[in-house]
Protein backbone atom coordinates (compact mmCIF):
# COMPACT_ATOMS: atom_id res chain seq x y z
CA UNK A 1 -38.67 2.83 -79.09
CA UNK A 2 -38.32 4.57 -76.33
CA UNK A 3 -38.24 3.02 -72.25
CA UNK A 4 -38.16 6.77 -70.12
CA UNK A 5 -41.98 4.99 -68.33
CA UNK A 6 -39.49 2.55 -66.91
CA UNK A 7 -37.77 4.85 -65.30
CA UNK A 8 -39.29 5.63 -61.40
CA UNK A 9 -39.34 9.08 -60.79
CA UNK A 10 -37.82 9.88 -57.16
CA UNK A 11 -39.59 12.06 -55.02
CA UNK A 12 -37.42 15.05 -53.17
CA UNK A 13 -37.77 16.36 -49.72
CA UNK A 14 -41.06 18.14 -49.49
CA UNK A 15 -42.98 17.12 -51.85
CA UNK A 16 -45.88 14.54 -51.27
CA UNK A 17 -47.95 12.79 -53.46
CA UNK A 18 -51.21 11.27 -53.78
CA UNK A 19 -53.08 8.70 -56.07
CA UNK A 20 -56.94 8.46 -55.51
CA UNK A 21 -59.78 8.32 -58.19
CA UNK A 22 -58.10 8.17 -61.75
CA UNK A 23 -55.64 11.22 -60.85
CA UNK A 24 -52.38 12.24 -59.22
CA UNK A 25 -51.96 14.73 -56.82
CA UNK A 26 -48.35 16.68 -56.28
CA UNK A 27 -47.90 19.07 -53.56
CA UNK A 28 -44.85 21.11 -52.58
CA UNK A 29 -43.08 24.11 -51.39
CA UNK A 30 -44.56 26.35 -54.83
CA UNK A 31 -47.95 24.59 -54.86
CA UNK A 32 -50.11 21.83 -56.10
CA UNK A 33 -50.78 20.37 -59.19
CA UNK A 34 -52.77 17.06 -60.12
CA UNK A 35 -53.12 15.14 -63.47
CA UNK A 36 -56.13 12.65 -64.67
CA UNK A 37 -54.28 9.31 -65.32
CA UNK A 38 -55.43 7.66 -68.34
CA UNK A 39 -57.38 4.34 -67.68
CA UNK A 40 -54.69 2.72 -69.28
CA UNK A 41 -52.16 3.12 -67.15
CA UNK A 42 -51.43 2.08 -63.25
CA UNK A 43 -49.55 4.68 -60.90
CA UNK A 44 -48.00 3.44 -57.58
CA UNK A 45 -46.37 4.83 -54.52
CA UNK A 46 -43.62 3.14 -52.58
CA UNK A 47 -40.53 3.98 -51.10
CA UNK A 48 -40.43 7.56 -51.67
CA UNK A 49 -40.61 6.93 -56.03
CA UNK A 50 -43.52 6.97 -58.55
CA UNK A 51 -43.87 4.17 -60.64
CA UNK A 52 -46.07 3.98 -63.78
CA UNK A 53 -46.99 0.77 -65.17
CA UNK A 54 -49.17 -0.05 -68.33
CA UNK A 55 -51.90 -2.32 -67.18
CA UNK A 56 -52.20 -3.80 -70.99
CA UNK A 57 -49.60 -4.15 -74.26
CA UNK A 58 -52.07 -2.14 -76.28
CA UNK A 59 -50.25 0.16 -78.26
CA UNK A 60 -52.25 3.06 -77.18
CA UNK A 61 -51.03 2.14 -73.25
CA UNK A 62 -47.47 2.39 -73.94
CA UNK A 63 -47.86 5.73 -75.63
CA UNK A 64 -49.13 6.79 -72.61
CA UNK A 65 -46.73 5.19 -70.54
CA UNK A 66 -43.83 7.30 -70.98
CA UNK A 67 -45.43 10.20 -71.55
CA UNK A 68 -47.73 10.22 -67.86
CA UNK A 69 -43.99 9.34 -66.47
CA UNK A 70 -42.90 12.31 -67.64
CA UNK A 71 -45.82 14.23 -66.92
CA UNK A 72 -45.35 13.00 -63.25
CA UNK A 73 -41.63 13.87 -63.18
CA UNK A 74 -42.58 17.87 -64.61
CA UNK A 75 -45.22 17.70 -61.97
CA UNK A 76 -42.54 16.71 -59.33
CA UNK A 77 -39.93 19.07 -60.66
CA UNK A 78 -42.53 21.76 -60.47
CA UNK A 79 -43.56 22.01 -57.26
CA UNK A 80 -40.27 22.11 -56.01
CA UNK A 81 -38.00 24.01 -58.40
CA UNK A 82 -40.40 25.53 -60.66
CA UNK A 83 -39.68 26.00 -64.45
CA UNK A 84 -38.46 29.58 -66.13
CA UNK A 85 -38.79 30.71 -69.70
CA UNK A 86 -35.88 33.10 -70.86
CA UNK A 87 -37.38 35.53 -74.18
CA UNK A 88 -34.81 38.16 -75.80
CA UNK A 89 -36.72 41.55 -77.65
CA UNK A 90 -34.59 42.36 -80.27
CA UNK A 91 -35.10 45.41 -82.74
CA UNK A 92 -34.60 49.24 -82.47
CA UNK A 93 -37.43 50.76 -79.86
CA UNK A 94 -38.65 47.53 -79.04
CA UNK A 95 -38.71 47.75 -74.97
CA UNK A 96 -41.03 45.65 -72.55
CA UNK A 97 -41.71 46.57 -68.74
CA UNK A 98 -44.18 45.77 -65.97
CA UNK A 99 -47.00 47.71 -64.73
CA UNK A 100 -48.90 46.63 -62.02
CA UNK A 101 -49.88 43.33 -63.52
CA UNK A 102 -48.90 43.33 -66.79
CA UNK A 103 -46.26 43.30 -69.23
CA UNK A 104 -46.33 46.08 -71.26
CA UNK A 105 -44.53 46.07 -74.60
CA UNK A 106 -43.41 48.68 -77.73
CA UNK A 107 -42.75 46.33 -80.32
CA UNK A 108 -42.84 48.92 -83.58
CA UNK A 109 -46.50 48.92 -84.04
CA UNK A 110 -48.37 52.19 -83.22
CA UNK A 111 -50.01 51.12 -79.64
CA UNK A 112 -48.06 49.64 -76.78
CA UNK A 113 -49.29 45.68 -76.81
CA UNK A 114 -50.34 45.11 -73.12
CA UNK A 115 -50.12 41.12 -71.78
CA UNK A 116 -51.88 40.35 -68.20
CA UNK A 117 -50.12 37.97 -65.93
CA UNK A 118 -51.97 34.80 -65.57
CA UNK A 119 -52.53 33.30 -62.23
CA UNK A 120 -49.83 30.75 -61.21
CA UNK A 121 -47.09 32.76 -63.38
CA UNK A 122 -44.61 35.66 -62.88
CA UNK A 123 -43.34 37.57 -65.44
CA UNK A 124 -40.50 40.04 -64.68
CA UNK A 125 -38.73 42.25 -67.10
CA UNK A 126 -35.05 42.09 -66.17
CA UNK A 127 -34.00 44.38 -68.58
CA UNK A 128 -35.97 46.28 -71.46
CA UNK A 129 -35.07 43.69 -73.96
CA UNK A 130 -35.20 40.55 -71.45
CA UNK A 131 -38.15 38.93 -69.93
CA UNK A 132 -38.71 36.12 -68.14
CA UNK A 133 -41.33 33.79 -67.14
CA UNK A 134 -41.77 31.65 -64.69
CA UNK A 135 -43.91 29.20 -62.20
CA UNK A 136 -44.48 25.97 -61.01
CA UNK A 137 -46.42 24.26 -63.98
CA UNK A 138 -44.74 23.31 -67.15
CA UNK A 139 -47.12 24.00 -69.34
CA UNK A 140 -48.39 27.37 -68.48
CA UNK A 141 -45.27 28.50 -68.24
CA UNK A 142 -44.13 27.12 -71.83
CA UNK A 143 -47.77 28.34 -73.35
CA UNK A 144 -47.25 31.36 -71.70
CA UNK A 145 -43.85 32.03 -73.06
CA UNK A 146 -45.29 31.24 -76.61
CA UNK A 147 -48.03 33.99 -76.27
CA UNK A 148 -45.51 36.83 -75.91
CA UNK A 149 -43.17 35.26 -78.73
CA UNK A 150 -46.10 35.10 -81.13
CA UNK A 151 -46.63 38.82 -80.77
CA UNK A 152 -44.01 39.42 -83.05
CA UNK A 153 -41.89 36.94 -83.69
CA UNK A 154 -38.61 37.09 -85.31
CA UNK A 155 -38.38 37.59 -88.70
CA UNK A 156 -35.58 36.17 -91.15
CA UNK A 157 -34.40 39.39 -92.43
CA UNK A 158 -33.06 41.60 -89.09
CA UNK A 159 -33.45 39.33 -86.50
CA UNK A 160 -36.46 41.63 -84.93
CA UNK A 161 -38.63 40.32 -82.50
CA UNK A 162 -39.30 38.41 -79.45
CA UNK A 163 -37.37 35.25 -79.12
CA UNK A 164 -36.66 32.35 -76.74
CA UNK A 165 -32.46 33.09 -75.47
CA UNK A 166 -30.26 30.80 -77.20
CA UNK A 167 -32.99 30.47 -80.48
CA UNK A 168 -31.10 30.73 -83.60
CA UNK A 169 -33.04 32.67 -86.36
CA UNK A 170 -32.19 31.58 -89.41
CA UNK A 171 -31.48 34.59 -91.44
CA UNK A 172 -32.24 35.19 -95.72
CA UNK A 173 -29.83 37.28 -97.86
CA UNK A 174 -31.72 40.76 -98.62
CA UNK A 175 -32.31 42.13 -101.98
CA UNK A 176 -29.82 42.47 -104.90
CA UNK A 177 -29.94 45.12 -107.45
């Protein structure tokens, strides 16, 4: 079983936080984000660390004790690092740059698949076959990320597609005659 809700999470310079009303709210240097806190579970503030509690042994409150701490800790990390998504384009002709806001891709079909930004996200295309996303919530950025890959994602046989950097496509052996 696992004890990460134990675990205070430390607050850095510049970021503040705030507990009213059945939610958290983190603000820093890239923005704000908040989160509803289950009713299961306590959140306190003191000396410059948030501490999530369970307020019963129910087994549904410790579920959600370790995973609001760590939903509290992305929040924190957020707003003042930010997250970023790395995604390789792999395949002959297979390309991606931006224009105005958004991505546009050639990924071997016979239209160029277009993707608008979001709000809260940047996408830049470092090179034709790298992009990569980032911002200041987790999730976005990891949904986000998914979006583009499921345009085409890798398939077994080449390698061709869009994948995360360091994914390891586990290739087939082709035809025999």
């Amino acid at each position: 079983m696992s004890r990460v809700g134990k675990h205070p999470v430390a607050l850095p310079q510049g970021v503040s936080v705030e507990v009213k009303d059945g939610s958290i709210i983190v603000k820093g240097k890239l923005g704000t984000l908040s989160l509803a806190v289950p009713s299961e579970i306590d959140v306190n503030l003191a000396d410059n660390q948030v501490a999530v509690n369970p307020k019963t042994k129910t087994t549904t409150a410790r579920m959600m004790w370790g995973t609001t701490r760590n939903n509290v800790a992305n929040m924190v990390k957020g707003v003042s690092e930010g997250f970023k998504q790395v995604l390789e384009i792999e395949g002959v002709g297979f390309r991606a740059a931006i224009q105005g806001k958004d991505l546009v891709m050639q990924l071997g079909f016979s239209h160029e698949v277009r993707y608008p930004m979001p709000a809260g996200i940047e996408i830049k295309a470092e090179k034709p076959t790298l992009i990569s996303v980032s911002g200041f919530d987790r999730q976005k950025v990891g949904q986000v990320a998914a979006e583009i890959r499921g345009m085409k994602k890798p398939e077994p046989y080449k390698g061709k597609g869009i994948k995360y950097a360091g994914e390891r496509v586990r290739r087939k052996e082709g035809k025999k005659k």
